[in-house]
C-alpha atoms as a PDB file:
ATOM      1  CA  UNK A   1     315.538 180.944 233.497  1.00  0.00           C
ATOM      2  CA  UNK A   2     317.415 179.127 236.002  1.00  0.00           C
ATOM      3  CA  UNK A   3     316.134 177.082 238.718  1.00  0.00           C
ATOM      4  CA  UNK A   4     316.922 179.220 241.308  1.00  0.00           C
ATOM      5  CA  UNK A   5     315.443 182.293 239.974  1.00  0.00           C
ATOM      6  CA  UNK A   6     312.102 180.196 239.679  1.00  0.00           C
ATOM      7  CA  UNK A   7     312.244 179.345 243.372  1.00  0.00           C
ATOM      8  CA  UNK A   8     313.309 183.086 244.152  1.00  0.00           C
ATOM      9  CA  UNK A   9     309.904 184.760 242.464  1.00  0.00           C
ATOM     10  CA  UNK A  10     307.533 182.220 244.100  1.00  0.00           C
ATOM     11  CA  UNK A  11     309.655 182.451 247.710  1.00  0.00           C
ATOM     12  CA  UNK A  12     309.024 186.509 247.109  1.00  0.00           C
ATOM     13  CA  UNK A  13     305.653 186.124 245.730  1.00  0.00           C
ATOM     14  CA  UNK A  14     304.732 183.696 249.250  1.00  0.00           C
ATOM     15  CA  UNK A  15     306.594 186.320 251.693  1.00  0.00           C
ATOM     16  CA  UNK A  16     304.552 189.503 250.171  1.00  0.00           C
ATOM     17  CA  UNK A  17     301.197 187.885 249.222  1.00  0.00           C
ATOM     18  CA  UNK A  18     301.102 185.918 252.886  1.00  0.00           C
ATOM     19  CA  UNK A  19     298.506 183.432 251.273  1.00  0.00           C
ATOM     20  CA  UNK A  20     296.758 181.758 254.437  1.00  0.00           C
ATOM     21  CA  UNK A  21     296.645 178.321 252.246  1.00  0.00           C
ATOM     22  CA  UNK A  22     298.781 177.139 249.426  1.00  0.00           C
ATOM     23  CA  UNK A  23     300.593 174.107 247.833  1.00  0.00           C
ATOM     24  CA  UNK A  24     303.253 174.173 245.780  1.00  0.00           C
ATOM     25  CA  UNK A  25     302.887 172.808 242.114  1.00  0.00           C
ATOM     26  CA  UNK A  26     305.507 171.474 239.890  1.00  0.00           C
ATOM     27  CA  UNK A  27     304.632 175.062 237.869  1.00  0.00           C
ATOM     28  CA  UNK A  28     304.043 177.243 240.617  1.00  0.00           C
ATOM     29  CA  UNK A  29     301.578 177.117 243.460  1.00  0.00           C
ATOM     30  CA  UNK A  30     298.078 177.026 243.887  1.00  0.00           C
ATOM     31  CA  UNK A  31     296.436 179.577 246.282  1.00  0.00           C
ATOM     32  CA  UNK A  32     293.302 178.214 247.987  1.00  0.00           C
ATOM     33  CA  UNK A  33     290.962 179.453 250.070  1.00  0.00           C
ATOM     34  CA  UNK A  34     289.919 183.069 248.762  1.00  0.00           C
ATOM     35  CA  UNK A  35     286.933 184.359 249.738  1.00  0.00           C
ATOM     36  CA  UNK A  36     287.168 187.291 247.874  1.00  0.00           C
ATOM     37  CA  UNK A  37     288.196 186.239 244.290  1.00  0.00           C
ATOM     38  CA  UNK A  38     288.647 189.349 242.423  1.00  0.00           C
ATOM     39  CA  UNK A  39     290.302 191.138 245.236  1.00  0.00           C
ATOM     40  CA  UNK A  40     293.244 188.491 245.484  1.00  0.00           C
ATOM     41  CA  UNK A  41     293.960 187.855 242.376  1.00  0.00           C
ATOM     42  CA  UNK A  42     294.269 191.749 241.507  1.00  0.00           C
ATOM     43  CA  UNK A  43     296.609 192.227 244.567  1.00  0.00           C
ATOM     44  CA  UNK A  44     298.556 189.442 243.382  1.00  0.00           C
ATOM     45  CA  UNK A  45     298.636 190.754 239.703  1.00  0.00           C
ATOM     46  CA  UNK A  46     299.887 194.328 241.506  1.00  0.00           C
ATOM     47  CA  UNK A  47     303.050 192.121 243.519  1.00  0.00           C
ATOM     48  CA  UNK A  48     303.819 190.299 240.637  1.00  0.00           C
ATOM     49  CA  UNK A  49     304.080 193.544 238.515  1.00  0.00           C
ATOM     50  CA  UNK A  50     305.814 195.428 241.852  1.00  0.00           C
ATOM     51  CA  UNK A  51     308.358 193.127 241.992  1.00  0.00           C
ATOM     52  CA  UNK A  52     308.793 192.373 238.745  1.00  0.00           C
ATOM     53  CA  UNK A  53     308.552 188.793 239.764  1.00  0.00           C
ATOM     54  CA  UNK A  54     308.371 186.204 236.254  1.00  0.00           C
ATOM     55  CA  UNK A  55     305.363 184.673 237.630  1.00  0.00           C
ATOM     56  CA  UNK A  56     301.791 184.821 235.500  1.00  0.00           C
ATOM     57  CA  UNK A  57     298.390 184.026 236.936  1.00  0.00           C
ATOM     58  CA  UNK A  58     296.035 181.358 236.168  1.00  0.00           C
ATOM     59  CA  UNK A  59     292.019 181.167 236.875  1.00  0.00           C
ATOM     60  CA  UNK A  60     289.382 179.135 235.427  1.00  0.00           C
ATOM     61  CA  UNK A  61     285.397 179.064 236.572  1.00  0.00           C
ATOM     62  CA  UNK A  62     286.531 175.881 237.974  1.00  0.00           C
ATOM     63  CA  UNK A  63     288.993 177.101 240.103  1.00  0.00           C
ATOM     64  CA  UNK A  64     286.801 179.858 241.479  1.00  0.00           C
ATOM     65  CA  UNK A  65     284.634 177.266 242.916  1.00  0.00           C
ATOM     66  CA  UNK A  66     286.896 176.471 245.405  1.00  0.00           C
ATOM     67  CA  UNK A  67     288.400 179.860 246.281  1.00  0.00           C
ATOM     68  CA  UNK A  68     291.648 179.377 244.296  1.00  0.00           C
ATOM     69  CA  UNK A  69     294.091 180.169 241.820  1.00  0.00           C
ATOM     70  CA  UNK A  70     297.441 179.204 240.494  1.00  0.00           C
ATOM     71  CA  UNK A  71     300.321 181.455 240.398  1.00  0.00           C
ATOM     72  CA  UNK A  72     302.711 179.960 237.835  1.00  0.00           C
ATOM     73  CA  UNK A  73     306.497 180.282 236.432  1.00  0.00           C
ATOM     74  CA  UNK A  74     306.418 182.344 233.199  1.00  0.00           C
ATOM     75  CA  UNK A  75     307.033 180.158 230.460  1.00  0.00           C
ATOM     76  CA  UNK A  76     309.103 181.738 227.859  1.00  0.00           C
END
């Protein structure tokens, strides 16, 4: 996948999700911040699938500690 298209599904992913917090990663971006875990990361599962963005999610227990989650380029 080119660069480009990469760029494209996150800059979607940013505009329809509207996270409050995020930073960009050299794989994606991490969303901070959540207060409601489950919630997020489901609606972000449903825009990813909606827009048939190729962009996978990423958790760990870690991660929930601090409200957050990493939505990542879809390695192939």
């Amino acid at each position: 996948m080119s660069d480009n298209k990469r760029v494209t599904d996150i800059q979607k992913f940013i505009e329809k999700f509207e996270p409050s917090k995020f930073k960009m990663l050299s794989r994606g971006i991490e969303v901070r911040g959540i207060k409601d875990l489950n919630r997020s990361i489901s609606f972000a599962k449903e825009v990813i699938e909606k827009l048939k963005l190729k962009l996978v999610i990423s958790h760990s227990a870690e991660m929930a500690m601090y409200g957050s989650f990493e939505v990542n380029y879809l390695q192939h």
